[in-house]
PDB file of N, CA and C in Angstrom:
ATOM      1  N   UNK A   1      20.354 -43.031  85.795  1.00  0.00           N
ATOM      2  CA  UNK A   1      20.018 -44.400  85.423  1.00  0.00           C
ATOM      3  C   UNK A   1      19.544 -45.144  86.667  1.00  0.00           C
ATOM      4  N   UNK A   2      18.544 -45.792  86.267  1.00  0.00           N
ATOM      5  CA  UNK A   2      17.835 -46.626  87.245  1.00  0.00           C
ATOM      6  C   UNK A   2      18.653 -48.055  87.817  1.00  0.00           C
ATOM      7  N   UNK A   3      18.985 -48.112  89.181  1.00  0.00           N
ATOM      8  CA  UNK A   3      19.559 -49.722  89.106  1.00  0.00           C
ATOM      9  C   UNK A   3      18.615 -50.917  88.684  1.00  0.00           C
ATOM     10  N   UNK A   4      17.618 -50.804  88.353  1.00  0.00           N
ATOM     11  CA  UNK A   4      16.743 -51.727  87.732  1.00  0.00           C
ATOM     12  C   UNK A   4      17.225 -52.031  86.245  1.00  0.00           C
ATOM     13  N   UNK A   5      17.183 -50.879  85.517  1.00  0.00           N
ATOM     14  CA  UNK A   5      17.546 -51.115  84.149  1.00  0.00           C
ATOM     15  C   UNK A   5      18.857 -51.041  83.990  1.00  0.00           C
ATOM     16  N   UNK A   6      19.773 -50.582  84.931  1.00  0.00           N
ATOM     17  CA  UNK A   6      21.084 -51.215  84.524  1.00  0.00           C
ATOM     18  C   UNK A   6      21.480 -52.523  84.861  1.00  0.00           C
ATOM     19  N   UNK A   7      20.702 -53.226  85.977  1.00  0.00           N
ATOM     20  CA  UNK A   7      20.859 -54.487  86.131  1.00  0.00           C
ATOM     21  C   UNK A   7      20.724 -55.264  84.743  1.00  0.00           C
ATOM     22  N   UNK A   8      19.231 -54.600  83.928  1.00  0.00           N
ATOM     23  CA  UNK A   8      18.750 -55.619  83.126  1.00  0.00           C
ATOM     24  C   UNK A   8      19.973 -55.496  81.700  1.00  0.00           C
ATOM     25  N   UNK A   9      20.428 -53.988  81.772  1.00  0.00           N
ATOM     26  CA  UNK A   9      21.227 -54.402  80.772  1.00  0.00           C
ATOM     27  C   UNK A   9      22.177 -55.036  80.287  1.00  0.00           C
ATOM     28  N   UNK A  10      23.050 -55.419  81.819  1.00  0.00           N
ATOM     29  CA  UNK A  10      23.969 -56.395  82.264  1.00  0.00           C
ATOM     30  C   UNK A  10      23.437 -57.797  81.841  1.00  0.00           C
ATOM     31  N   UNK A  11      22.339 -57.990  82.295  1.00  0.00           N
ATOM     32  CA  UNK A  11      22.034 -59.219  82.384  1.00  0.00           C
ATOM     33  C   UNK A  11      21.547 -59.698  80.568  1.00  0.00           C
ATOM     34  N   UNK A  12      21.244 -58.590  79.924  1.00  0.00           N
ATOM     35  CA  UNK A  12      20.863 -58.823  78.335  1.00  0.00           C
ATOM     36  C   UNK A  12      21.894 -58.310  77.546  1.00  0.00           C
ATOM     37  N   UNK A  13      22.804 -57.816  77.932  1.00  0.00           N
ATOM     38  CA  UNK A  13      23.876 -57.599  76.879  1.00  0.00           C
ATOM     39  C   UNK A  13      25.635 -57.532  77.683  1.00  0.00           C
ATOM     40  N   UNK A  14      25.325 -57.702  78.730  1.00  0.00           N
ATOM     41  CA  UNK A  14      26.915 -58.386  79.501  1.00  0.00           C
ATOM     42  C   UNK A  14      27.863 -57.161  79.751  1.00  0.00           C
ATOM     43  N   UNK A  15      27.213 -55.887  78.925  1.00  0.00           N
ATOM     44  CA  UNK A  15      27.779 -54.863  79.350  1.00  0.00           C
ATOM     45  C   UNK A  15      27.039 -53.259  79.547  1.00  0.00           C
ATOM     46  N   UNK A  16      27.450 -52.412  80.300  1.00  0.00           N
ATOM     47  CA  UNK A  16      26.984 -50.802  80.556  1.00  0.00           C
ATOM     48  C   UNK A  16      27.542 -49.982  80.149  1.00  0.00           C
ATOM     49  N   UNK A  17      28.010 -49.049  79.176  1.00  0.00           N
ATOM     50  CA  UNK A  17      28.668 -47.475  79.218  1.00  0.00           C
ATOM     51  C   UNK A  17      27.903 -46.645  79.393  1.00  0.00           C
ATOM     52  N   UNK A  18      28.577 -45.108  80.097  1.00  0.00           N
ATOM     53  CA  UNK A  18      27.487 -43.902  80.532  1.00  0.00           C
ATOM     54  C   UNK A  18      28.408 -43.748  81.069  1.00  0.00           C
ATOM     55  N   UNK A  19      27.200 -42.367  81.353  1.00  0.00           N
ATOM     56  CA  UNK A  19      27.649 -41.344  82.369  1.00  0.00           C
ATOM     57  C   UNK A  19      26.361 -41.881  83.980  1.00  0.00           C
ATOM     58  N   UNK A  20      27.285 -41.056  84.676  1.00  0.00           N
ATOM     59  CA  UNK A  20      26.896 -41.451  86.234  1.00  0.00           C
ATOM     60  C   UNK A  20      27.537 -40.063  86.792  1.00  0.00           C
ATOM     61  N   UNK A  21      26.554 -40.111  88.165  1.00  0.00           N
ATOM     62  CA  UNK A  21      26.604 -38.857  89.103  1.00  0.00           C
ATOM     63  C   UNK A  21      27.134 -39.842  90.329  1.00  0.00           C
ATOM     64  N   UNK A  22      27.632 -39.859  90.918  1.00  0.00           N
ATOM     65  CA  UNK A  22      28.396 -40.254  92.666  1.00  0.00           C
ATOM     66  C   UNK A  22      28.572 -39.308  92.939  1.00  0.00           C
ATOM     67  N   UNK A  23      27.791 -39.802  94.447  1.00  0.00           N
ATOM     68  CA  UNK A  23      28.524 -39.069  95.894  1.00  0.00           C
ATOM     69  C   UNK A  23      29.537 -39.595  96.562  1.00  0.00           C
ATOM     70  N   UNK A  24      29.967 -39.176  96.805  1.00  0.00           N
ATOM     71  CA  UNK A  24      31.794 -38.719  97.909  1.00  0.00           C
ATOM     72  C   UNK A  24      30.922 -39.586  98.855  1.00  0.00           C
ATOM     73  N   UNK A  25      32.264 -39.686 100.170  1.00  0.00           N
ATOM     74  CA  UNK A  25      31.920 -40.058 101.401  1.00  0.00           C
ATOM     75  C   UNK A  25      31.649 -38.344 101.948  1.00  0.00           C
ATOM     76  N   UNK A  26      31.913 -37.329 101.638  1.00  0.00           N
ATOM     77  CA  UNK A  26      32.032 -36.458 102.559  1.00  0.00           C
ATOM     78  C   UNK A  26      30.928 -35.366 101.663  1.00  0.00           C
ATOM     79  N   UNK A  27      30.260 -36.072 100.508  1.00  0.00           N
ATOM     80  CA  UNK A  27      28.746 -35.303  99.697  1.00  0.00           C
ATOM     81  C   UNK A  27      29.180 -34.457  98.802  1.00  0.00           C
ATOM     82  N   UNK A  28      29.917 -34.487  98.449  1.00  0.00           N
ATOM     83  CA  UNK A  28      30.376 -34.146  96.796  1.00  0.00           C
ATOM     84  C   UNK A  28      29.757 -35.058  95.544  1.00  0.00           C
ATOM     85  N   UNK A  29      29.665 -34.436  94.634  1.00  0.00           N
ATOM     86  CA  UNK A  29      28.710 -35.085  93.753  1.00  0.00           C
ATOM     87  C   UNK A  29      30.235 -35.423  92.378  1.00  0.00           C
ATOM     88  N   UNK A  30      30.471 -36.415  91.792  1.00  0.00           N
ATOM     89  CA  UNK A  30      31.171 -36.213  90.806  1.00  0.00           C
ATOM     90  C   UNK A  30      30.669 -37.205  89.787  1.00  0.00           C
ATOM     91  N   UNK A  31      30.663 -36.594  88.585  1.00  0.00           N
ATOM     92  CA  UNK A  31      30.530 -37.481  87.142  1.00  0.00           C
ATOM     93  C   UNK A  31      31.747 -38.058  86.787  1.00  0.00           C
ATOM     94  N   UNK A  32      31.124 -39.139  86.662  1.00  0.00           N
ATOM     95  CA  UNK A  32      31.766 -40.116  85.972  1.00  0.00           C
ATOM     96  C   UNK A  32      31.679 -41.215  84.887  1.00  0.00           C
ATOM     97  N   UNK A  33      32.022 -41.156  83.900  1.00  0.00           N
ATOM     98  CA  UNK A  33      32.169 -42.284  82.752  1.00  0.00           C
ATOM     99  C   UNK A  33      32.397 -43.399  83.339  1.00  0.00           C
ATOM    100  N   UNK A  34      31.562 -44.208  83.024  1.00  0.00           N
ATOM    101  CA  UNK A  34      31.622 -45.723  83.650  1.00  0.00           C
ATOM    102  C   UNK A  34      31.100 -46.966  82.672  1.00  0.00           C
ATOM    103  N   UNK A  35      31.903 -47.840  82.860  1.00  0.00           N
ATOM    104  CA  UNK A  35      31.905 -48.756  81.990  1.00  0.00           C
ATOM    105  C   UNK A  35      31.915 -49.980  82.944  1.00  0.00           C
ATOM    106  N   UNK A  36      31.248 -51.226  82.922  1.00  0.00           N
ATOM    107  CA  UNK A  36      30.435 -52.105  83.036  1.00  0.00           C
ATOM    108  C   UNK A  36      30.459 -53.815  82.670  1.00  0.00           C
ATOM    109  N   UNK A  37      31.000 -54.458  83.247  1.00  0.00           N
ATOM    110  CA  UNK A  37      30.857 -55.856  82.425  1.00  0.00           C
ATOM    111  C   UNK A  37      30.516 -56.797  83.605  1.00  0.00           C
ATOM    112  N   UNK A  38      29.780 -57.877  83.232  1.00  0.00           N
ATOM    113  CA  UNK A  38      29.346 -58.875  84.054  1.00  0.00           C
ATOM    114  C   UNK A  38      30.265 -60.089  83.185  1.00  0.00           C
ATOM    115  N   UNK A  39      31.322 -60.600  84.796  1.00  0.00           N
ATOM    116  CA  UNK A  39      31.938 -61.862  84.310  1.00  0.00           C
ATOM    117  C   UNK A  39      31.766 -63.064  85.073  1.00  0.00           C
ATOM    118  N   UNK A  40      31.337 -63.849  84.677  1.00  0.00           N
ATOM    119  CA  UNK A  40      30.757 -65.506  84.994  1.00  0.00           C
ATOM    120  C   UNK A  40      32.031 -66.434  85.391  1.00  0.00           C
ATOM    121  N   UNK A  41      32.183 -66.664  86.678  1.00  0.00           N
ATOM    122  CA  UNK A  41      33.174 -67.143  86.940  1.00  0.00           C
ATOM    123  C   UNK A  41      33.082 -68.607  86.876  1.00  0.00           C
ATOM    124  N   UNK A  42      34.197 -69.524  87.112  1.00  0.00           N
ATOM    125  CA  UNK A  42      34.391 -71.182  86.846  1.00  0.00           C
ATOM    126  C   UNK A  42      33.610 -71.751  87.606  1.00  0.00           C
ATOM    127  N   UNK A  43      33.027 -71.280  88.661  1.00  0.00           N
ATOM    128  CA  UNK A  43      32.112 -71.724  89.180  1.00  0.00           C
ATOM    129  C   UNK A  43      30.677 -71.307  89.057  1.00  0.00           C
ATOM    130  N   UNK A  44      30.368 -70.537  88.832  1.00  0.00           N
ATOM    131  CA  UNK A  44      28.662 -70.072  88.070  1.00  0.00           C
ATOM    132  C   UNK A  44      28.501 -68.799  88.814  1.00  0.00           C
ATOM    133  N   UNK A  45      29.420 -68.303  89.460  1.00  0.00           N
ATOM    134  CA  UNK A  45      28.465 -67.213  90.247  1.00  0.00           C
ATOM    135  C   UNK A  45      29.389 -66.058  89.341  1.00  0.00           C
ATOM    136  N   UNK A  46      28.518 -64.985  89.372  1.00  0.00           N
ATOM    137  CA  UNK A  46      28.730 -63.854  88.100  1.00  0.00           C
ATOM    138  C   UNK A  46      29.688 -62.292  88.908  1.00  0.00           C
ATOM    139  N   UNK A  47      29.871 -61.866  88.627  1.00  0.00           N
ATOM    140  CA  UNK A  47      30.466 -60.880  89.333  1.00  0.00           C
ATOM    141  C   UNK A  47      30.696 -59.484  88.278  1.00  0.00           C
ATOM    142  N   UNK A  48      30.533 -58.244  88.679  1.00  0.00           N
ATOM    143  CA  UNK A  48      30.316 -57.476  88.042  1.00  0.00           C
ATOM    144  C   UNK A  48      31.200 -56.765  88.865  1.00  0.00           C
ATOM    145  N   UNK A  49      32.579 -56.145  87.023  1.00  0.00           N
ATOM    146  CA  UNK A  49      33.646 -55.401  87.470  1.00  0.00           C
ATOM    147  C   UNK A  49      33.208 -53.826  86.515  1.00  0.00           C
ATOM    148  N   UNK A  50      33.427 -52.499  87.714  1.00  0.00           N
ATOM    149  CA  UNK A  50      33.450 -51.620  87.260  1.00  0.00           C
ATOM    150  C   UNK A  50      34.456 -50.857  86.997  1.00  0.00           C
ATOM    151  N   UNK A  51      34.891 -49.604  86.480  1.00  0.00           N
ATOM    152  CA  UNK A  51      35.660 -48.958  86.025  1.00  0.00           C
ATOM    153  C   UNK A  51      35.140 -47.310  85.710  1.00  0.00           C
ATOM    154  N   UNK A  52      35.647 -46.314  86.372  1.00  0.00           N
ATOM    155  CA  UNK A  52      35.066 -45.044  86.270  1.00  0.00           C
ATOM    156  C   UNK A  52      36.138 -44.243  86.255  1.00  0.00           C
ATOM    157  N   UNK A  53      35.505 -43.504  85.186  1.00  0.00           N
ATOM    158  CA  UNK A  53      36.999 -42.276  85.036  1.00  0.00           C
ATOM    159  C   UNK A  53      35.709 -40.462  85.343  1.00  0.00           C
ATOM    160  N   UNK A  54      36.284 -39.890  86.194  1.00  0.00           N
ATOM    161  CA  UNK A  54      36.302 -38.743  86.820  1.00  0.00           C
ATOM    162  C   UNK A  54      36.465 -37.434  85.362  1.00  0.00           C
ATOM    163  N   UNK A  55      34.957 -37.036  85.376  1.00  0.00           N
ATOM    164  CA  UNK A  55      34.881 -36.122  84.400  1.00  0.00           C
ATOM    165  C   UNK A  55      34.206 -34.932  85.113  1.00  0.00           C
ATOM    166  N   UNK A  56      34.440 -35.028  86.371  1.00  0.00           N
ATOM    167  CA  UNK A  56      33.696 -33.519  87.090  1.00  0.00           C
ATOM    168  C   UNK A  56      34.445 -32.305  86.485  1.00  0.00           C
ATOM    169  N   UNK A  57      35.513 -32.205  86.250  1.00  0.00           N
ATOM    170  CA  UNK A  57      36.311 -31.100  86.405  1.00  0.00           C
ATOM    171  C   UNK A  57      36.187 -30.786  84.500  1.00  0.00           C
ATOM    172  N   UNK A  58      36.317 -31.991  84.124  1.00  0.00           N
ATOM    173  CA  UNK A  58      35.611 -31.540  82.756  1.00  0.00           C
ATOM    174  C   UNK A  58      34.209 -30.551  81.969  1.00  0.00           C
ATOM    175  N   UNK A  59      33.365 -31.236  82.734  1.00  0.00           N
ATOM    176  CA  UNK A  59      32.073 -30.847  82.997  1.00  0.00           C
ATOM    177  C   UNK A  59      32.144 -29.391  83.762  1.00  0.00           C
ATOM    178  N   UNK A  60      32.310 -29.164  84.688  1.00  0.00           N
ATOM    179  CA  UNK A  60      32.396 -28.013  85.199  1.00  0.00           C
ATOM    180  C   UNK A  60      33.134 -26.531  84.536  1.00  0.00           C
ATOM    181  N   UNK A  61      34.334 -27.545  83.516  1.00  0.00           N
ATOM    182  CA  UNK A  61      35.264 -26.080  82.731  1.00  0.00           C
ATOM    183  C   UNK A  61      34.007 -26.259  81.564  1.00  0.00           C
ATOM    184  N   UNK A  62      33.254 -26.774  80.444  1.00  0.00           N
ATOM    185  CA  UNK A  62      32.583 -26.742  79.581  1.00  0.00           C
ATOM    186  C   UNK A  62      31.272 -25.920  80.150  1.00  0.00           C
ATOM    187  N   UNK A  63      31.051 -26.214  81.528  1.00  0.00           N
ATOM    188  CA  UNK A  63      29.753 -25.272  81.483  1.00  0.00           C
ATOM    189  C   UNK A  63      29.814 -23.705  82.285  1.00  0.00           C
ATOM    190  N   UNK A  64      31.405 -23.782  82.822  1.00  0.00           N
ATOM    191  CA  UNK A  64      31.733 -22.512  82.485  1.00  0.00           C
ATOM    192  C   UNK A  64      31.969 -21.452  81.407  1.00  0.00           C
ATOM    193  N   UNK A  65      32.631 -22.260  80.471  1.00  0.00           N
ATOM    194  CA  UNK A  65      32.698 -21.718  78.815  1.00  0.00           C
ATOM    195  C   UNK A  65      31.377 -21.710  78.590  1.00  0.00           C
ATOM    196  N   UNK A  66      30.001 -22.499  78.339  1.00  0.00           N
ATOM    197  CA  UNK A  66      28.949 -22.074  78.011  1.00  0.00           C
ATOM    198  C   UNK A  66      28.133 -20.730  78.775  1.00  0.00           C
ATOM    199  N   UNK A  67      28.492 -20.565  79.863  1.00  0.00           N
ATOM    200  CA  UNK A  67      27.900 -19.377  80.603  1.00  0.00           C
ATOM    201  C   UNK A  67      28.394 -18.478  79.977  1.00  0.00           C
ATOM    202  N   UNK A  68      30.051 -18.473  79.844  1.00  0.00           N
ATOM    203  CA  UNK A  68      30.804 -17.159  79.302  1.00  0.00           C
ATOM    204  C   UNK A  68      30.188 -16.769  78.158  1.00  0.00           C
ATOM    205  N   UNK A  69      29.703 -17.759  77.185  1.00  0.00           N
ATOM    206  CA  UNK A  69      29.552 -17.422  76.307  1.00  0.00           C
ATOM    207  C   UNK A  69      28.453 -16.878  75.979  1.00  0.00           C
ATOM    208  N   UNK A  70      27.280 -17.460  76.877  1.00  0.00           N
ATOM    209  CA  UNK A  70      26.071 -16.670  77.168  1.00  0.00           C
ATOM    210  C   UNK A  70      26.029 -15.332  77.308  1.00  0.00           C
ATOM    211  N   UNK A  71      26.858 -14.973  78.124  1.00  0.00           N
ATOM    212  CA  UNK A  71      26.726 -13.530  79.109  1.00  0.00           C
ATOM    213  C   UNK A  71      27.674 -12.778  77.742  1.00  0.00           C
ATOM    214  N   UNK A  72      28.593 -13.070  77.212  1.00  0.00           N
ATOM    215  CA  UNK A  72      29.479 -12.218  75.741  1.00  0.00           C
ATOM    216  C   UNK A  72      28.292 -12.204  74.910  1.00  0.00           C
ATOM    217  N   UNK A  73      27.265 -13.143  74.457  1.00  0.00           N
ATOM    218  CA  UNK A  73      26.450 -13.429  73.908  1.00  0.00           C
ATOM    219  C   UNK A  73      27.043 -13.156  72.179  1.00  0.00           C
TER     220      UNK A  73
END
């Protein structure tokens, strides 16, 4: 996902769900489910709180089972 169009979706519907790829500090790549809301504080300035839950290890056992299952065919 582009930060362009996730900006805009924030900004046209106040919220994001997906999936997302991050890098580590040390270059590890991990997926993550992430969810998204832009909140407008008492004073006008907006602030955007995230939330990500860690599905690498998920991802990685499912596309091991799909290989296995390839190669058993």
């Amino acid at each position: 996902l582009e930060p362009e169009a996730l900006r805009r979706q924030l900004e046209e519907h106040g919220e994001w769900r997906g999936e997302l790829v991050q890098r580590t500090k040390d270059g590890r790549e991990l997926r993550v489910e992430s969810r998204m809301g832009r909140v407008r504080r008492r004073d006008g300035s907006v602030t955007i709180v995230a939330a990500n839950r860690d599905l690498t290890a998920r991802h990685e056992t499912e596309q091991a089972l799909r290989e296995r299952e390839l190669r058993l065919g």
